[in-house]
Protein backbone atom coordinates (compact mmCIF):
# COMPACT_ATOMS: atom_id res chain seq x y z
CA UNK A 1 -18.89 10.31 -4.05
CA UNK A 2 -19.13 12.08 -0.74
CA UNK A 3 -19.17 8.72 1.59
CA UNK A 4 -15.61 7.79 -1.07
CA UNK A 5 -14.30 11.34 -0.04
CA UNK A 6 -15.31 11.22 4.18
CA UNK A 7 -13.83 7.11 3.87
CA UNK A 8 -10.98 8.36 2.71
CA UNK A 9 -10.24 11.29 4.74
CA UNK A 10 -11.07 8.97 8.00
CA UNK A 11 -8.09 6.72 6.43
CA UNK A 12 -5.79 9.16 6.16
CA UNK A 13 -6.96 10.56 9.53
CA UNK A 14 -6.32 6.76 10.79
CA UNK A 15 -2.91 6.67 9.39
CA UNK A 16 -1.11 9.79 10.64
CA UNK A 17 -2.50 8.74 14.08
CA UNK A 18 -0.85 4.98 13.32
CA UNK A 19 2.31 6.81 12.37
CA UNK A 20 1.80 9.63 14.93
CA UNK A 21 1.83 6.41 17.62
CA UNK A 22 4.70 4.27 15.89
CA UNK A 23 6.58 7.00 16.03
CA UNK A 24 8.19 6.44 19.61
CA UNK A 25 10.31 3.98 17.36
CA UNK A 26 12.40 5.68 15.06
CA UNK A 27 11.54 6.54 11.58
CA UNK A 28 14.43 4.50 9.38
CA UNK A 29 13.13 5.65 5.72
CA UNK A 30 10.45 7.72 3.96
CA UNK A 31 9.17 6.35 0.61
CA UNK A 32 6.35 8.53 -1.90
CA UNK A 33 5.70 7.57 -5.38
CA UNK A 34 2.97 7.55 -8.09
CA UNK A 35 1.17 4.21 -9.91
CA UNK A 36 -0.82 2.91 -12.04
CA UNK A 37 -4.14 2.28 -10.45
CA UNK A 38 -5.29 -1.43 -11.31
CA UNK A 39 -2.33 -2.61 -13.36
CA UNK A 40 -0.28 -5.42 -12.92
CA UNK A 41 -0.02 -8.68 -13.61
CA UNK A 42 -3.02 -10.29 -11.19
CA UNK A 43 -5.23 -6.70 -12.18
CA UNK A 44 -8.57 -6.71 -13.71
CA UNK A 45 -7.57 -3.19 -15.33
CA UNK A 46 -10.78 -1.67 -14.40
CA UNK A 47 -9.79 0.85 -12.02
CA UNK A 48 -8.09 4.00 -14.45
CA UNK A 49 -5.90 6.62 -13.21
CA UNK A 50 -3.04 7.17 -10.78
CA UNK A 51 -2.15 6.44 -7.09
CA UNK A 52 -0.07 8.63 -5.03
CA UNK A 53 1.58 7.03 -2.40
CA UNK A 54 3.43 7.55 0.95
CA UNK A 55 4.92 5.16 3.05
CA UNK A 56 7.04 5.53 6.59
CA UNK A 57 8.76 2.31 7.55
CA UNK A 58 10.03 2.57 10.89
CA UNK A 59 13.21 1.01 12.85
CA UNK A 60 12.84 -3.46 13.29
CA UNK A 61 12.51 -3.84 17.27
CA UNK A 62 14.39 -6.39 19.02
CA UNK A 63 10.91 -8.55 19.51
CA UNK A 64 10.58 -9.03 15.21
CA UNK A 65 14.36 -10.01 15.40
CA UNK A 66 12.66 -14.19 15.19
CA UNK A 67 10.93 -12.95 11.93
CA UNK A 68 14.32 -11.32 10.49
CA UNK A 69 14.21 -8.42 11.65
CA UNK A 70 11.71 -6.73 9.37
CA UNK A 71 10.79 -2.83 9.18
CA UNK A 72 7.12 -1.66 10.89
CA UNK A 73 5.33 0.27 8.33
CA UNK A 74 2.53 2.47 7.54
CA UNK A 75 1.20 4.19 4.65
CA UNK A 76 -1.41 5.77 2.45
CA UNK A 77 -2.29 5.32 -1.21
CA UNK A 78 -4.27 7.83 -2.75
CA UNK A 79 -6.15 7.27 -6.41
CA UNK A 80 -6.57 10.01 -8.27
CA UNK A 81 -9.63 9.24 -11.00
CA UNK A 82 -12.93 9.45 -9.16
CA UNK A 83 -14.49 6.72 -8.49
CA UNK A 84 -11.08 4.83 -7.36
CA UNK A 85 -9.78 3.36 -4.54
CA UNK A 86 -7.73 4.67 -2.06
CA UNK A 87 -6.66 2.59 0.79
CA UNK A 88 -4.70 3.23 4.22
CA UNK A 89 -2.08 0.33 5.20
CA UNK A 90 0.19 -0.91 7.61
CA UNK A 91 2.52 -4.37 8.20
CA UNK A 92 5.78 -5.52 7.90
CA UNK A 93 8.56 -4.99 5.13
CA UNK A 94 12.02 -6.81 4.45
CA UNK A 95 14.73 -5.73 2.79
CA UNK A 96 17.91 -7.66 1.32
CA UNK A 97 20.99 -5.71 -0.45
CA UNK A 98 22.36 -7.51 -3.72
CA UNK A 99 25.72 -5.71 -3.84
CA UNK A 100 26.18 -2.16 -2.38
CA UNK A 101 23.45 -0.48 -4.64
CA UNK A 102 20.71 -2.91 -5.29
CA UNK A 103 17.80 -3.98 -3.25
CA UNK A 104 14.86 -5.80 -3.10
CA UNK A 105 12.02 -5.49 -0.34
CA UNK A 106 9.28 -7.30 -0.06
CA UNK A 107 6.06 -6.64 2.24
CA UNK A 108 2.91 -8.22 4.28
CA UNK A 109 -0.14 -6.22 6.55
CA UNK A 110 -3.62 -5.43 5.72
CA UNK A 111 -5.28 -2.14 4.14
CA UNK A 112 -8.63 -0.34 4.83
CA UNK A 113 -10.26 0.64 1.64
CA UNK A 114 -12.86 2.89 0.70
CA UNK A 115 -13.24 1.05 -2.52
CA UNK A 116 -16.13 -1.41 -3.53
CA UNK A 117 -16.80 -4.21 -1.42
CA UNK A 118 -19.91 -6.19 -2.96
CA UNK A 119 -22.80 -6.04 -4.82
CA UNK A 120 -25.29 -6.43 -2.08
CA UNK A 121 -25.68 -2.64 -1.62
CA UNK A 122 -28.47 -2.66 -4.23
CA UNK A 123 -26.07 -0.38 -6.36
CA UNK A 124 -25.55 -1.12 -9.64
CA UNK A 125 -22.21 -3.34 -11.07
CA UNK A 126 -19.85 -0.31 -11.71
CA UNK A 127 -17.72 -1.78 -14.53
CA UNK A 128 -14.78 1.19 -13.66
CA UNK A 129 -14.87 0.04 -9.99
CA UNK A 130 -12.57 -3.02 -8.46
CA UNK A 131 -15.21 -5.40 -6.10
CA UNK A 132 -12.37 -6.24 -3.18
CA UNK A 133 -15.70 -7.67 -1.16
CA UNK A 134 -13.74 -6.71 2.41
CA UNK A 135 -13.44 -3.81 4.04
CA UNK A 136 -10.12 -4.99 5.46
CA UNK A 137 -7.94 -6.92 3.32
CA UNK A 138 -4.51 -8.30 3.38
CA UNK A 139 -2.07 -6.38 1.47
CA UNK A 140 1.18 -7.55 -0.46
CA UNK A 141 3.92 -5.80 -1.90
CA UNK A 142 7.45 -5.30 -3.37
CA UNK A 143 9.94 -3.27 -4.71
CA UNK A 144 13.48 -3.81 -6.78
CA UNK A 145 15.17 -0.89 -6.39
CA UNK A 146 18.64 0.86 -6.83
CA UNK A 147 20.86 3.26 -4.44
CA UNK A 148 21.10 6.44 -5.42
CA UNK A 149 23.34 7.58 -2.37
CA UNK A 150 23.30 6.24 1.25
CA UNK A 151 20.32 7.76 1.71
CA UNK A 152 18.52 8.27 -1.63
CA UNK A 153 16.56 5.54 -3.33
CA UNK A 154 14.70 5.10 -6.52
CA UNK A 155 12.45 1.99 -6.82
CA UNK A 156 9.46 -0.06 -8.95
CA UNK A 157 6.95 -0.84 -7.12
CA UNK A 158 4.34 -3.54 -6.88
CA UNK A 159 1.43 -3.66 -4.41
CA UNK A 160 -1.54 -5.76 -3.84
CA UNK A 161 -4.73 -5.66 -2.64
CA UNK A 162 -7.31 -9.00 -1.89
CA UNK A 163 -9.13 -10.57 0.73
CA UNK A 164 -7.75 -13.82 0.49
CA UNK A 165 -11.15 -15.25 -0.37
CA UNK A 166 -12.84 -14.45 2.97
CA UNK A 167 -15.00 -11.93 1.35
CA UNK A 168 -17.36 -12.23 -1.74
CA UNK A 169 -16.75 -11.09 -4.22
CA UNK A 170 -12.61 -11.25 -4.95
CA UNK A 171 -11.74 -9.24 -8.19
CA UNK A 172 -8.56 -7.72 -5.78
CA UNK A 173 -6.62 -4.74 -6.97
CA UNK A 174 -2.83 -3.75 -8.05
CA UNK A 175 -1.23 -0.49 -8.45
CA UNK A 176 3.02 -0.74 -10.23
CA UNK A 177 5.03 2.68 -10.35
CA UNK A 178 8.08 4.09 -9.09
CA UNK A 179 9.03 5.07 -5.67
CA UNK A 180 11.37 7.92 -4.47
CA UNK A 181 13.31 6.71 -0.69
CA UNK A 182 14.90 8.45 2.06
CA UNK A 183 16.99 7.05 5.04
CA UNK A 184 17.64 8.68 7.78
């Protein structure tokens, strides 16, 4: 439990230097929300409890404008049920407006965990534990979501977790809540 708590602390750590650095771009929007930990529809359901989650997403530059212009981002997700894993992120995210209040975003990067990543440590199978057999491992994720106001957002959100099948073993992990945005 203490290497779980140092791991994450070092991502978190990890991330508000990552943001602390993007930040010479400008931050476009702010998003925090809560999920369920291991729910969704590729999750094993093992993993029990919440996530907390906070993401900054960060002005396209000119040089992504050949990928469609899509937002930097960064975040941290943050289980709340010992024994769960928390993770520390960062790729890219696209957004496309259906009418003036709808939205949909969609999103690609990689996460450091401080989950499970094998059975090899000698440890026994924890049955409440997700095996993501990675360290780092590519991370998906999307929202649908509704304007509130110009600048206020309220979204469901899907995220995630797997190593692609580079890493034994593969059991991934997904988290689906509800997300609160800000634009600035």
């Amino acid at each position: 439990m203490a290497r779980q708590a140092a791991i994450t602390g070092a991502l978190m750590a990890a991330t508000i230097l990552l943001i602390g650095r993007a930040a010479a771009s400008s931050i476009d929007e702010i998003r925090v929300g809560a999920a369920l930990q291991d729910t969704g529809p590729f999750a094993d359901n093992k993993e029990k409890g919440a996530a907390l989650s906070a993401e900054v997403l960060f002005d396209s530059p000119e040089a992504l404008a050949f990928l469609g212009r899509p937002r930097p981002q960064a975040g941290v997700s943050v289980a709340t049920a010992g024994g769960a894993t928390s993770y520390a992120y960062a790729g890219l995210a696209w957004d496309q407006s259906i009418g003036r209040r709808f939205f949909v975003s969609a999103a690609a990067g990689f996460a450091v965990h401080d989950g499970e990543t094998g059975l090899d440590s000698g440890e026994p199978i924890r049955p409440e534990s997700a095996y993501l057999g990675c360290r780092l491992v590519a991370r998906l994720a999307g929202d649908v979501g509704y304007r509130l106001s110009e600048r206020l957002s309220l979204s469901v959100h899907l995220s995630h977790l797997s190593n692609a099948g580079l890493c034994s073993p593969n059991e991934g992990l997904d988290a689906l809540g509800f997300r609160l945005g800000y634009r600035f």
